[in-house]
Structure formats: C-alpha cells, structure tokens
N, C-alpha and C. Protein backbone atom coordinates (compact mmCIF):
# COMPACT_ATOMS: atom_id res chain seq x y z
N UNK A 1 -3.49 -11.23 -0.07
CA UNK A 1 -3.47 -10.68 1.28
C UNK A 1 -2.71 -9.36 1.26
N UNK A 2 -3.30 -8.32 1.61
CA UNK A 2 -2.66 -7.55 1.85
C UNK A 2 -1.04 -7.17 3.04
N UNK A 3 -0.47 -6.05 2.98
CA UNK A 3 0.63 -5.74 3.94
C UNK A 3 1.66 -6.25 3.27
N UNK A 4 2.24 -6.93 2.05
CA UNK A 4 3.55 -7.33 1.81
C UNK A 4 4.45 -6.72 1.74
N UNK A 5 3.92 -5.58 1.49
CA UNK A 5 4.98 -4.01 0.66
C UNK A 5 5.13 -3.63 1.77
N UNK A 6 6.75 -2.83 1.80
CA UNK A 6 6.55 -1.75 3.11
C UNK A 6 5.87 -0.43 3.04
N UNK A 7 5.86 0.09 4.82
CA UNK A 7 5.21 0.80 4.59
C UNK A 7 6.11 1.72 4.74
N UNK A 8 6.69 1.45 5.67
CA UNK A 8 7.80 2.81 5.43
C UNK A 8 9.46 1.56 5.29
N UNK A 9 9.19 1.11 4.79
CA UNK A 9 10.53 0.10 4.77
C UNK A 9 10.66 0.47 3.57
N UNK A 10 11.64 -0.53 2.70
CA UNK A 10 12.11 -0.51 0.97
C UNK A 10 11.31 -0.96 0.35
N UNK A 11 10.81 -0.52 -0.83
CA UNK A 11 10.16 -0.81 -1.54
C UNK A 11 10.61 -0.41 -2.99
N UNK A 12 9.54 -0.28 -3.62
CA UNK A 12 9.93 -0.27 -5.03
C UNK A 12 10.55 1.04 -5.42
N UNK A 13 9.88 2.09 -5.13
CA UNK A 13 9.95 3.80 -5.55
C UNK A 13 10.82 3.75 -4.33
N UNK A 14 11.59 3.09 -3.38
CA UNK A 14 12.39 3.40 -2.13
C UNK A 14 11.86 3.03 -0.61
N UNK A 15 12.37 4.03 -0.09
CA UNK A 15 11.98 3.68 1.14
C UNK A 15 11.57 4.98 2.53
N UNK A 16 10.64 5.96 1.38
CA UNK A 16 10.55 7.19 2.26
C UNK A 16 9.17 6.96 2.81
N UNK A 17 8.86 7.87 3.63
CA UNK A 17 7.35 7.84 4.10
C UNK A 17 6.56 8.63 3.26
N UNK A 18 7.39 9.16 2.41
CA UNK A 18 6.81 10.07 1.19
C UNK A 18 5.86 9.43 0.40
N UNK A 19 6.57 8.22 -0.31
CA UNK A 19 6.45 6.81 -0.64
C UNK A 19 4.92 6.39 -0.45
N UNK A 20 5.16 6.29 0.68
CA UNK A 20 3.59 5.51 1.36
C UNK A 20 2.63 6.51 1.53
N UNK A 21 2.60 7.58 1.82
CA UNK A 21 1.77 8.50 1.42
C UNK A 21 0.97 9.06 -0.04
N UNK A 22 2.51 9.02 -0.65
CA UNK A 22 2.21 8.90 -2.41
C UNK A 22 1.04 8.00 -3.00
N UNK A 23 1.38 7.11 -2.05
CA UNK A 23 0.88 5.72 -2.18
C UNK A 23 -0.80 5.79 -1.89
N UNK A 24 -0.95 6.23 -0.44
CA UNK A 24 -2.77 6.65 -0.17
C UNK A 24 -2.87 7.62 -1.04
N UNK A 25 -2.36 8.51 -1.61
CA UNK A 25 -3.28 9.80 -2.83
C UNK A 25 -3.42 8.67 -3.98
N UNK A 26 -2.50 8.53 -4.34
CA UNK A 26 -3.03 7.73 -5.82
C UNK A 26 -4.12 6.58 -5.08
N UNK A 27 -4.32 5.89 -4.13
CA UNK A 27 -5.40 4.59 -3.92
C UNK A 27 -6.16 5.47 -3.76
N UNK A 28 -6.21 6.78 -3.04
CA UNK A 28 -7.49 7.67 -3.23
C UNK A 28 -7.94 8.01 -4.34
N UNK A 29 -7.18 8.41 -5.33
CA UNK A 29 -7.34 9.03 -6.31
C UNK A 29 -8.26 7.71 -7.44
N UNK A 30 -8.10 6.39 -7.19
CA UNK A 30 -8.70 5.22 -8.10
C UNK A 30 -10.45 4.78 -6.98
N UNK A 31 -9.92 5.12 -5.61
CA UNK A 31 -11.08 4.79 -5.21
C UNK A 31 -12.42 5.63 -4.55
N UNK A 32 -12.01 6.75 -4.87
CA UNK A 32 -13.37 7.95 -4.87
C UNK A 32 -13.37 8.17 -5.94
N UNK A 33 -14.76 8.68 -6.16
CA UNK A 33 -15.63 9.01 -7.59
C UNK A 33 -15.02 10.44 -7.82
N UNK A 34 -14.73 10.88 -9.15
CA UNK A 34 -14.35 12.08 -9.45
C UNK A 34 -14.37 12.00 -11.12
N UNK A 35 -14.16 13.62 -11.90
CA UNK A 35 -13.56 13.84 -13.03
C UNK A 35 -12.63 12.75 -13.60
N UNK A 36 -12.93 11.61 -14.34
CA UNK A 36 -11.53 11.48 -14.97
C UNK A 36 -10.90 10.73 -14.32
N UNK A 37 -11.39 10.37 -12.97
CA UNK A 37 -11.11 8.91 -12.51
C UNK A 37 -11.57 7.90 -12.34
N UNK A 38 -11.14 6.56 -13.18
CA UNK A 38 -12.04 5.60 -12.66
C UNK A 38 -11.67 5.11 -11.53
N UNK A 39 -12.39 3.84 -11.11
CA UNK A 39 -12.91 3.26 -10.05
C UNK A 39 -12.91 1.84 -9.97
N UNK A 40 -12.25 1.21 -10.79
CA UNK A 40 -12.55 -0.03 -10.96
C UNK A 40 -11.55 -0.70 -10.69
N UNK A 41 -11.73 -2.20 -10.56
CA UNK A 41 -10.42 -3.01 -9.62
C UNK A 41 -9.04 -3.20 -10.46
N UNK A 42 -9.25 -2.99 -11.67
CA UNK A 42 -7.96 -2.79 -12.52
C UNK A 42 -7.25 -1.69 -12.32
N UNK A 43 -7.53 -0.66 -11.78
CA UNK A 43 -6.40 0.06 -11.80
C UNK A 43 -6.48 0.24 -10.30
N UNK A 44 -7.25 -0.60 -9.38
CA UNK A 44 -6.60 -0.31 -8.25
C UNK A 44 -5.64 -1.44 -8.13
N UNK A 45 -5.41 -2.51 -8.72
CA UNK A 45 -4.47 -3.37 -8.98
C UNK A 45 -3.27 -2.84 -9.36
N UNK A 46 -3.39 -1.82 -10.38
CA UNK A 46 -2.14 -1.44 -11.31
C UNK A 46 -1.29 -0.20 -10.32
N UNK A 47 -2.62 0.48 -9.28
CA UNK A 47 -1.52 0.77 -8.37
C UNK A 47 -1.31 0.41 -7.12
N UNK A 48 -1.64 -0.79 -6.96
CA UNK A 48 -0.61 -1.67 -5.69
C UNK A 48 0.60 -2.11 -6.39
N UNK A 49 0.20 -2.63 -7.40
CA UNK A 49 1.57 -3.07 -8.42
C UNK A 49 2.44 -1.86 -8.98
N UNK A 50 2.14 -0.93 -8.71
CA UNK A 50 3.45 0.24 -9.02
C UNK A 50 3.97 -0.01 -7.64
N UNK A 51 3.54 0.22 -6.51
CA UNK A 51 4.36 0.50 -4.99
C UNK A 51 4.57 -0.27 -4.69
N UNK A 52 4.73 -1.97 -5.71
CA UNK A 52 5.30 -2.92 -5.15
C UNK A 52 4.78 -4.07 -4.26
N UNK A 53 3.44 -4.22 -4.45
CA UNK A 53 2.48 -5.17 -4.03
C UNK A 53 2.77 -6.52 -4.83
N UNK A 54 3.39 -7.69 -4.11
CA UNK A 54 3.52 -9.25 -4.55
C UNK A 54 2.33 -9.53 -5.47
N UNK A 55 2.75 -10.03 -6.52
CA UNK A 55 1.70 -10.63 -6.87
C UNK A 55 1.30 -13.00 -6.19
N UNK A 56 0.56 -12.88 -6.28
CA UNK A 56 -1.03 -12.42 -7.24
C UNK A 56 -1.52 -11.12 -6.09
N UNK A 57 -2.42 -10.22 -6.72
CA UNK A 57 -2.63 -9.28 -6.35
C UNK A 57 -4.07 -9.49 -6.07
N UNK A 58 -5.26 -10.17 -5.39
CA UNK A 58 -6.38 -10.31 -5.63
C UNK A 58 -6.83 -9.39 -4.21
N UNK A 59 -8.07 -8.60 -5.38
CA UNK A 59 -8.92 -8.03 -4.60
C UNK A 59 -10.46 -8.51 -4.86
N UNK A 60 -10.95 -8.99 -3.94
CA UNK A 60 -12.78 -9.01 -4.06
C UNK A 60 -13.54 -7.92 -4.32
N UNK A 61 -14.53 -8.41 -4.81
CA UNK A 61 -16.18 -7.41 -4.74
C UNK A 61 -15.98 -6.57 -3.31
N UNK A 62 -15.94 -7.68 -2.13
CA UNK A 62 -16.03 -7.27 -1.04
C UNK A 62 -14.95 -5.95 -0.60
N UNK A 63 -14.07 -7.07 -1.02
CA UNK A 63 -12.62 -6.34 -0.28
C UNK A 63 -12.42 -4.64 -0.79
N UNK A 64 -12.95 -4.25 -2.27
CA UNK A 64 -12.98 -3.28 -2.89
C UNK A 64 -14.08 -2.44 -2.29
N UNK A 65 -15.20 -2.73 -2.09
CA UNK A 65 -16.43 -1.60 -1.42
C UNK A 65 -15.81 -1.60 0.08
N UNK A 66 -14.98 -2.17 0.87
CA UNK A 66 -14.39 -2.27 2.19
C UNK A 66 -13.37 -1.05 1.77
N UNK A 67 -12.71 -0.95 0.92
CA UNK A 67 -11.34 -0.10 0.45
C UNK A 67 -12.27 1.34 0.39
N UNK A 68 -13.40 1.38 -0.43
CA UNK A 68 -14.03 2.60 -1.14
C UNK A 68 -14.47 2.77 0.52
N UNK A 69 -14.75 2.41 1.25
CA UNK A 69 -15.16 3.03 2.86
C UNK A 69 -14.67 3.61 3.36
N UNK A 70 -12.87 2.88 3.29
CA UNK A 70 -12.00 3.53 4.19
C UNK A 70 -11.50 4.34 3.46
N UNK A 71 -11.59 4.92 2.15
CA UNK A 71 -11.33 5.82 1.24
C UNK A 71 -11.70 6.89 1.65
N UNK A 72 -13.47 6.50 2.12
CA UNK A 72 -14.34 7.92 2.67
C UNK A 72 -13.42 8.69 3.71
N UNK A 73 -13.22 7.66 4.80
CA UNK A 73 -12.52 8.32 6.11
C UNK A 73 -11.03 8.75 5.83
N UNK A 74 -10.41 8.70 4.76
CA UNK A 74 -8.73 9.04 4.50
C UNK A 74 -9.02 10.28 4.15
N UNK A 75 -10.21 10.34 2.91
CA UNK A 75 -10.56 11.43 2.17
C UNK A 75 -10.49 12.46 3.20
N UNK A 76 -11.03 12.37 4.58
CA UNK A 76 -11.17 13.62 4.93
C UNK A 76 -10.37 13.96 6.10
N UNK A 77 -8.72 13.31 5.97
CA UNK A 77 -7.75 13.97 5.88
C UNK A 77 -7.17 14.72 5.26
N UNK A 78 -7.33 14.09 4.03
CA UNK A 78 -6.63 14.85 2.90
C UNK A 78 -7.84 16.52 2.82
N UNK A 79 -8.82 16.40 3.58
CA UNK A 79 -9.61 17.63 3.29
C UNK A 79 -9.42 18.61 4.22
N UNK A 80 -8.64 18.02 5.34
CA UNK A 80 -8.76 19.17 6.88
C UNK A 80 -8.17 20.49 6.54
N UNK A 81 -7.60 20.23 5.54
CA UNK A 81 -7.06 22.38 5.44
C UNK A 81 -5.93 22.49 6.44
N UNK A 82 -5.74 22.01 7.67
CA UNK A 82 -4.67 22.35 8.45
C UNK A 82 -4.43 21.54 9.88
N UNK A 83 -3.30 21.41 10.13
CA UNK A 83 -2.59 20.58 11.09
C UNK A 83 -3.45 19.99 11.99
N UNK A 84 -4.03 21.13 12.90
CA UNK A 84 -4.96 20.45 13.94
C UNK A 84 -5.82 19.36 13.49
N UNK A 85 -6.89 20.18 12.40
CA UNK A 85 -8.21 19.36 11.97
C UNK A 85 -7.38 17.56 11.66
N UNK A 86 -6.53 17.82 11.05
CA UNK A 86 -5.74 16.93 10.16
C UNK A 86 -5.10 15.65 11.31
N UNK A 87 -4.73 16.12 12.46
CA UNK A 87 -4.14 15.43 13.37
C UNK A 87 -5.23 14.90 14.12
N UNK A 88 -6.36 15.83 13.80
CA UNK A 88 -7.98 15.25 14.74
C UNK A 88 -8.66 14.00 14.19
N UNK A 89 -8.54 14.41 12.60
CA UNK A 89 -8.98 13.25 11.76
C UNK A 89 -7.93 12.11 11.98
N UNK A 90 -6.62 11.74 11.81
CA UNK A 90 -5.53 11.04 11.51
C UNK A 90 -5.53 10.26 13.39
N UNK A 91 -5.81 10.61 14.32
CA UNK A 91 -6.04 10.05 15.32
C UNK A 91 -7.32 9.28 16.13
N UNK A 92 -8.16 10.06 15.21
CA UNK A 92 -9.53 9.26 15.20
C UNK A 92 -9.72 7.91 14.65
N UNK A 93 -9.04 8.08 13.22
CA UNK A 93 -8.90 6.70 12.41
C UNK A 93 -8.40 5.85 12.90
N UNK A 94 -6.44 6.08 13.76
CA UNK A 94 -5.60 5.27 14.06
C UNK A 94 -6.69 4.68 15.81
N UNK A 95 -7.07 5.35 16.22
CA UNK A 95 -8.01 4.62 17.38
C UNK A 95 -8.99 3.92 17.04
N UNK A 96 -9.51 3.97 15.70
CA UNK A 96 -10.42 3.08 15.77
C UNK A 96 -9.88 1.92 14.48
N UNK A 97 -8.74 1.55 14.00
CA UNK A 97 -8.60 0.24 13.14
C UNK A 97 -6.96 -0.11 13.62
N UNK A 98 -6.24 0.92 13.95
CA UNK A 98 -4.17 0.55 14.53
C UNK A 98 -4.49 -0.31 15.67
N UNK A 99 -3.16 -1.25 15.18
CA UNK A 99 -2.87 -2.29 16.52
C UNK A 99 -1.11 -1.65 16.87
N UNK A 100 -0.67 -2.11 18.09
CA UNK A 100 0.30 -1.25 18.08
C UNK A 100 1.18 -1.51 17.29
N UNK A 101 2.14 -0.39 16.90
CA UNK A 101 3.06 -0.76 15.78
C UNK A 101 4.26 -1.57 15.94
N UNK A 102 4.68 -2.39 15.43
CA UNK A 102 5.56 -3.64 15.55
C UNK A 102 6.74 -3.48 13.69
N UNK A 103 7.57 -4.33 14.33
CA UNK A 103 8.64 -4.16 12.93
C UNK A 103 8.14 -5.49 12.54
N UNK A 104 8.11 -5.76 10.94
CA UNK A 104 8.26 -6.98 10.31
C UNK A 104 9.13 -7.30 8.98
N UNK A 105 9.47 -8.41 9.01
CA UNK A 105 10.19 -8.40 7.29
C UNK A 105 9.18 -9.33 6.99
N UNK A 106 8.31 -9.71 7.14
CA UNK A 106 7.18 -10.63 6.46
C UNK A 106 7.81 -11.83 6.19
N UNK A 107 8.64 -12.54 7.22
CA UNK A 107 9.28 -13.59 7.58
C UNK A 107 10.72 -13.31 6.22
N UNK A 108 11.75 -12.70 6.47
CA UNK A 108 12.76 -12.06 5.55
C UNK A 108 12.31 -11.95 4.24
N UNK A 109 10.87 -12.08 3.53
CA UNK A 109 10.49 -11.50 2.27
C UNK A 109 10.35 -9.77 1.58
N UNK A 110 11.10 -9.28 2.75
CA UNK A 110 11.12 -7.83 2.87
C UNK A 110 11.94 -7.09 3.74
N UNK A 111 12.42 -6.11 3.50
CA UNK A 111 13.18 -5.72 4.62
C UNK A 111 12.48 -4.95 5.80
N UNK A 112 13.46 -4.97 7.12
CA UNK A 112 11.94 -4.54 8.15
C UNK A 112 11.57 -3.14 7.93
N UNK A 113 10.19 -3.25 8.03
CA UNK A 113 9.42 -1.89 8.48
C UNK A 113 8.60 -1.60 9.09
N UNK A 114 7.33 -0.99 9.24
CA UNK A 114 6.90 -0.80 10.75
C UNK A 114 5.25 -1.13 10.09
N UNK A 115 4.59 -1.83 10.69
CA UNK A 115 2.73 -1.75 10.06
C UNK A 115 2.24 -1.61 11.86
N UNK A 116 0.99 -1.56 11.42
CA UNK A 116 0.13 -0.73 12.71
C UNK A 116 -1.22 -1.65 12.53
N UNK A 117 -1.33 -2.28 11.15
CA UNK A 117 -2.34 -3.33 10.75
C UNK A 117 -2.22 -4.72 11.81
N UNK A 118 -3.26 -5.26 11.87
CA UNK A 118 -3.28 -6.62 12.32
C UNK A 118 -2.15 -7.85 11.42
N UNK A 119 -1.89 -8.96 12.62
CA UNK A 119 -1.61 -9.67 11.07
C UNK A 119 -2.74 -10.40 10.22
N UNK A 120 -2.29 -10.49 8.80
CA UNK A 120 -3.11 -11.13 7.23
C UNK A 120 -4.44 -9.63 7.90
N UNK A 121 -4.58 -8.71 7.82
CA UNK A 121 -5.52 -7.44 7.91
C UNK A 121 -6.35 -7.67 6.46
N UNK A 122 -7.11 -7.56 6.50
CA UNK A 122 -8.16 -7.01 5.53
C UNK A 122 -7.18 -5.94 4.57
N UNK A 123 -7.50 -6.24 3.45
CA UNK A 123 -7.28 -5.06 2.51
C UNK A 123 -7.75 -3.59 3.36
N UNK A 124 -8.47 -3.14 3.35
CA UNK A 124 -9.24 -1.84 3.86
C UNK A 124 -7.97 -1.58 5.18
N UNK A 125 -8.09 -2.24 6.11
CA UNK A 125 -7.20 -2.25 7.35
C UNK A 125 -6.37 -1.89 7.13
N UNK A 126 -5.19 -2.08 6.29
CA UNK A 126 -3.81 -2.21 5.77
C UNK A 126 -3.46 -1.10 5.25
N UNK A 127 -4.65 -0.50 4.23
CA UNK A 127 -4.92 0.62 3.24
C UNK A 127 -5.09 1.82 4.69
N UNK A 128 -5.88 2.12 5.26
CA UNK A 128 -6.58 3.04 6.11
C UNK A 128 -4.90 3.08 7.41
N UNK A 129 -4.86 2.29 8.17
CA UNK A 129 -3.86 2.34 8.76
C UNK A 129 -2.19 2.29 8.21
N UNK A 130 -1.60 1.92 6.82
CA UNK A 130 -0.16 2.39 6.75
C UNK A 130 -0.68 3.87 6.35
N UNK A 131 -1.70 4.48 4.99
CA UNK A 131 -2.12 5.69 5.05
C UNK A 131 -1.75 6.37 5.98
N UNK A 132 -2.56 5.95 7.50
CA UNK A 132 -2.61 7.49 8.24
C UNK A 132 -0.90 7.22 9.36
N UNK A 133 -0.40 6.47 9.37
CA UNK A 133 0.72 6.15 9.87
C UNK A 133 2.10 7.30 8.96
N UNK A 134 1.75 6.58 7.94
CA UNK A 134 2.69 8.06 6.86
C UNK A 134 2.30 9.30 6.78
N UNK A 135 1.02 9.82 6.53
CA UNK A 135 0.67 10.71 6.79
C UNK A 135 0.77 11.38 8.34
N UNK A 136 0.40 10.86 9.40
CA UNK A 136 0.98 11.14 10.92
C UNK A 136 2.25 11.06 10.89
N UNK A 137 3.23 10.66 10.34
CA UNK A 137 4.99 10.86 10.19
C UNK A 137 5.27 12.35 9.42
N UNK A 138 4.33 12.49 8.11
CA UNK A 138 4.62 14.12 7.97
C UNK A 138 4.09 15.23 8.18
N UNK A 139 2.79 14.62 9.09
CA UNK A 139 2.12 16.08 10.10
C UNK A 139 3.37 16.56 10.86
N UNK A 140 3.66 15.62 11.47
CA UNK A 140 4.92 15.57 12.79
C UNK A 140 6.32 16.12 12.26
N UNK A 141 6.44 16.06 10.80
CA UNK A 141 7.89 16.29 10.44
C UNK A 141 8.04 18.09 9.82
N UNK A 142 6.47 18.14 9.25
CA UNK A 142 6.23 19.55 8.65
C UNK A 142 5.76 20.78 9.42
N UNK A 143 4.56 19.60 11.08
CA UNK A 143 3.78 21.08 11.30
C UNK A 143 2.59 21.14 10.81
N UNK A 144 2.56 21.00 9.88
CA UNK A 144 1.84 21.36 8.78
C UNK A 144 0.26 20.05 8.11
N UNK A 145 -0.63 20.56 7.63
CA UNK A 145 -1.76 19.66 6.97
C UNK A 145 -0.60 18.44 6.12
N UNK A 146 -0.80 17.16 6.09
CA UNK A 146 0.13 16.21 5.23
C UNK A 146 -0.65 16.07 3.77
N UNK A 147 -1.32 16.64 3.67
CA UNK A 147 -1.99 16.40 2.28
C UNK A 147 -3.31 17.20 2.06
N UNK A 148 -3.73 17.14 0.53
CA UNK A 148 -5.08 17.69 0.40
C UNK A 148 -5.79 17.48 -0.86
N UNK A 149 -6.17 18.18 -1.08
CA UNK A 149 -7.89 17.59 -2.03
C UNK A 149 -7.76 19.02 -3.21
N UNK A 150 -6.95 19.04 -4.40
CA UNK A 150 -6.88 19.88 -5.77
C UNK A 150 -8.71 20.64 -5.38
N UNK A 151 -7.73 22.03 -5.46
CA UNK A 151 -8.93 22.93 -5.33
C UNK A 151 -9.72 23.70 -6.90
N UNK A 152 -8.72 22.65 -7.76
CA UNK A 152 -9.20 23.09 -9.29
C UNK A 152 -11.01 21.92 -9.48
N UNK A 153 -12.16 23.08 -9.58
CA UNK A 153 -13.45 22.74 -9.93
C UNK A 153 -13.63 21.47 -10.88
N UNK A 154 -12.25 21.21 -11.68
CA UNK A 154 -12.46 20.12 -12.33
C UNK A 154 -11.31 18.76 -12.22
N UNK A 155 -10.96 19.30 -10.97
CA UNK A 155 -9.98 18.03 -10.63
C UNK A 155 -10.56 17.39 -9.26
N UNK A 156 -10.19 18.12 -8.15
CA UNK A 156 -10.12 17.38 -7.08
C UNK A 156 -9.37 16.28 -6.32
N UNK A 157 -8.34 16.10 -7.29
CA UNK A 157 -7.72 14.96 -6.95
C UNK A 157 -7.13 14.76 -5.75
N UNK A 158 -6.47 13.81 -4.84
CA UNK A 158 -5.91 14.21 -3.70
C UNK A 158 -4.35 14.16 -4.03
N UNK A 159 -3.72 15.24 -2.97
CA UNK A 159 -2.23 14.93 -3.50
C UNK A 159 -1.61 15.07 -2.14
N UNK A 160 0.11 14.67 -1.91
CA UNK A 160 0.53 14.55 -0.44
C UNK A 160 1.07 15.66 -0.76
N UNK A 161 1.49 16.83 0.70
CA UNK A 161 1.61 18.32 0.68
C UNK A 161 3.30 17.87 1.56
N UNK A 162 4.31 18.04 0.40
CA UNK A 162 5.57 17.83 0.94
C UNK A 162 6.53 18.63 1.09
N UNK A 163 6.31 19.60 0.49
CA UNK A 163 7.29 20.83 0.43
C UNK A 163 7.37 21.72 1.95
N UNK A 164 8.39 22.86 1.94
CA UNK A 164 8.60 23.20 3.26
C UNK A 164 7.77 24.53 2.99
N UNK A 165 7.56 24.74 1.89
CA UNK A 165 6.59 26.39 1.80
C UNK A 165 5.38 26.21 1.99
N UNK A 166 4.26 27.41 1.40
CA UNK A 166 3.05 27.50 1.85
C UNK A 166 2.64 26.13 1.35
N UNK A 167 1.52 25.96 2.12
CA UNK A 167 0.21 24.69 2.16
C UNK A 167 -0.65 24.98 0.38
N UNK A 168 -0.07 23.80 -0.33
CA UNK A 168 -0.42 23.75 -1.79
C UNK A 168 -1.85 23.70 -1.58
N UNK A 169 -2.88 24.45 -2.83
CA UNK A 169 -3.86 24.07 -2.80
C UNK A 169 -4.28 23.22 -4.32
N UNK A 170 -3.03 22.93 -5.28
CA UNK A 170 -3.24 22.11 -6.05
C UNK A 170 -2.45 20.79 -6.10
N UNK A 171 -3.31 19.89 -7.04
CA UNK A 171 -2.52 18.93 -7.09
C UNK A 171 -1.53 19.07 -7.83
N UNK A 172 -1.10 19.93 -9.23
CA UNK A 172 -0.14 19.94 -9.72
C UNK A 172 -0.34 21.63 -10.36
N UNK A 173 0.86 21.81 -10.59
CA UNK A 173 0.92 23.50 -11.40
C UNK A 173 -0.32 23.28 -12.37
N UNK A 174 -0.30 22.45 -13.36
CA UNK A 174 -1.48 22.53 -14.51
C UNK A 174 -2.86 22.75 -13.66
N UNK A 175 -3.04 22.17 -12.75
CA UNK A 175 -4.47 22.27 -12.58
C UNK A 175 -4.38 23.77 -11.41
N UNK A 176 -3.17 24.35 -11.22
CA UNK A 176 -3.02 25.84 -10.75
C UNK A 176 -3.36 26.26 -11.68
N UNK A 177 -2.50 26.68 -12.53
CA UNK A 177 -2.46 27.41 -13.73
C UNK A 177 -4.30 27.50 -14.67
N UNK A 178 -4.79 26.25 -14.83
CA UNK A 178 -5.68 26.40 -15.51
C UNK A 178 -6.85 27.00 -15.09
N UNK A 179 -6.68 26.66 -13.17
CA UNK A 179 -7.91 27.60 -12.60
C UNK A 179 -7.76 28.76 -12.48
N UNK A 180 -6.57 29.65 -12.39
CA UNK A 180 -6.24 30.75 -12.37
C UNK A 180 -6.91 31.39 -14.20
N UNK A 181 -6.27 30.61 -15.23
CA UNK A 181 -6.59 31.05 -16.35
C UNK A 181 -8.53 31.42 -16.32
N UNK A 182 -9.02 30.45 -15.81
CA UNK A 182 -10.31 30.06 -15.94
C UNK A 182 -10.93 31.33 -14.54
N UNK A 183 -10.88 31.46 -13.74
CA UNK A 183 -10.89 32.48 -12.85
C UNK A 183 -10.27 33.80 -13.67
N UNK A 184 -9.38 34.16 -14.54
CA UNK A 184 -9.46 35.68 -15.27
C UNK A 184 -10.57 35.62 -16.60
N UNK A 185 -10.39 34.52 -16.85
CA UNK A 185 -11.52 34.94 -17.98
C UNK A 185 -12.98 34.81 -17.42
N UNK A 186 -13.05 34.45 -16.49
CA UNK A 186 -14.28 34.60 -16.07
C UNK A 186 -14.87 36.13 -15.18
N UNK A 187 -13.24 36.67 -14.70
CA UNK A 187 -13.66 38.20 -14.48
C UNK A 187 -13.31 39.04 -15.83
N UNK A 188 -13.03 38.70 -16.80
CA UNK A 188 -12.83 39.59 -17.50
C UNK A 188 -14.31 39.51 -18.65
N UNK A 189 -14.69 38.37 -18.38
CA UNK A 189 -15.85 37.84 -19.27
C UNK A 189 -17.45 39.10 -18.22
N UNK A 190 -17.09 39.17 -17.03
CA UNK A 190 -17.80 39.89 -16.27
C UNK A 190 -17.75 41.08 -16.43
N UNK A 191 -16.53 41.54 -16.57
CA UNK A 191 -16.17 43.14 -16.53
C UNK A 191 -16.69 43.51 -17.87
N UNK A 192 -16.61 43.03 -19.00
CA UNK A 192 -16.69 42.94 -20.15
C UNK A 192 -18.60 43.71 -20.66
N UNK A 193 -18.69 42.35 -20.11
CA UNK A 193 -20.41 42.37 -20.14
C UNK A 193 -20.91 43.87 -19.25
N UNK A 194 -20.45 44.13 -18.06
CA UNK A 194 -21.15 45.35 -17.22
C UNK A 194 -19.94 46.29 -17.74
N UNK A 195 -19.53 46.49 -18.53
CA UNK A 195 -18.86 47.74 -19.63
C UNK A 195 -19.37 48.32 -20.74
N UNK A 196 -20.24 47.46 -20.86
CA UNK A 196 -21.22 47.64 -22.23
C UNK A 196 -22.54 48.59 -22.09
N UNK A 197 -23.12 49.58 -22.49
CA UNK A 197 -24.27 50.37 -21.53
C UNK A 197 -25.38 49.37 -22.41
C-alpha cells in the first residue's frame, strides 16, 4: 500500500520538501520512456526503497501502468518552463485526484506529516498528489517553475529546480557541459565546411 513514507515529514534522506520532490524526478525519471532509462518495476521498487518506502514494497501490472499515467500528467509540470504554466498544471492535477490535506503518523509508524491522498490511495494517487503538493510548496517558496525536463538532446531527464538563481535548463553540469561541447563542434564543424571554396 502505498503513503507510508512522509511526504514532507521525516524520512530517510530527512525531512525537506526538497526530499519529496527529489523523490517525483527520480519516479519520473524510472517511469517515462527515455535514453538510458529503464522502466521496469525493479527499479521503481529500488526507488521507493531509497526514500524510505516500508517494505514489502509490492507493485502490480496494474498499479505500475496506473503510475506510468500519472507520470504523463507530472511530466508536464516538470515541462511548463515557468511559474504560471507550472502553477496551471500543479492545480489542475491537485483538483482532479487531492483530498484535503490532513496530518498523519500512520497510526505512530511515522512521524506526522501532511498527505492530500485518500486513505490506503492507489499507488498512482499517492505518487501524483504528494508530487504536486511538494512541488506547489516550492513554486510558492521560489516564485519560480519547481522543476524541469534536461534540455540536453540526449538526456531529458527530469530534475527539481532548487536553487535561488536563474531557472536551470539541465539536469546536471555534465549534461550542460556536454551540450554546449556538442553545440561548438557542431558550429565549428559548419563554419569549417562553408570555409572551404
């Protein structure tokens, strides 16, 4: 059953909303199709079990194509580019799956924190609503888009946008760095060629 972990309570990596956000990029990152990521229920296991998901950890056939759905609709938060779009998407979602938000310790098996899920929620439910709950905590805290979608051609990955400076468009320096590399040699590979008579 999903919801054991907090969502913004203590958990394993702590107890930030950072945390739980961290938390939807990497379940994004195992459950959309991309470069170099798989897709399969083992490593979406291996990361509920990093952020501290009780075991037994069981996910279904079902419960997993339910997750890859609400993946679709997170995804395109993490794609809005900026605050508004981002707060348009992140309020659309919470109206159509949040119940109102309530504190729980999951009868003292946890310390309290706040879910927006039903109780015993569907995997998908749990996933889609603490997501946009953390993410709506650092629209509100930054201003700013809470996340986004690696603008490197061979990544894409999604990552949470936490810093107080400009709006990252990678997921990490390497996949900066390498598109930048890959973007000069590709004008210099141009200039090169129309230099030649």
């Amino acid at each position: 059953m999903a919801g054991q972990e907090p969502v913004l309570g203590r958990g394993v990596l702590g107890s930030s909303v950072h945390d739980a956000a961290q938390r939807a990029a990497d379940l994004l990152a195992v459950l959309l199709p991309g470069p170099g990521r798989p897709a399969g229920r083992a490593e979406l296991i291996a990361v509920l079990r990093k952020y501290g998901e009780p075991e037994p950890v069981e996910i279904s056939a079902a419960d997993l194509a339910d997750l890859r759905q609400a993946a679709l609709g997170l995804r395109e938060v993490f794609a809005a580019g900026d605050a508004g779009t981002a707060a348009d998407r992140l309020n659309g979602l919470l109206a159509s799956r949040a119940h109102p938000p309530r504190l729980t310790s999951h009868d003292g098996t946890s310390g309290w924190h706040v879910h927006v899920d039903g109780d015993d929620a569907p995997w998908a439910d749990w996933f889609l609503t603490s997501s946009c709950l953390a993410l709506a905590v650092l629209l509100a805290e930054r201003q700013a888009a809470p996340a986004g979608m690696c603008a490197a051609p061979s990544c894409g990955r999604p990552f949470v946008n936490v810093g107080r400076g400009a709006v990252r468009r990678y997921c990490s320096a390497a996949c900066g760095t390498r598109d930048r590399v890959a973007r000069h040699r590709a004008i210099q590979a141009g200039t090169s060629e129309t230099a030649v008579p």
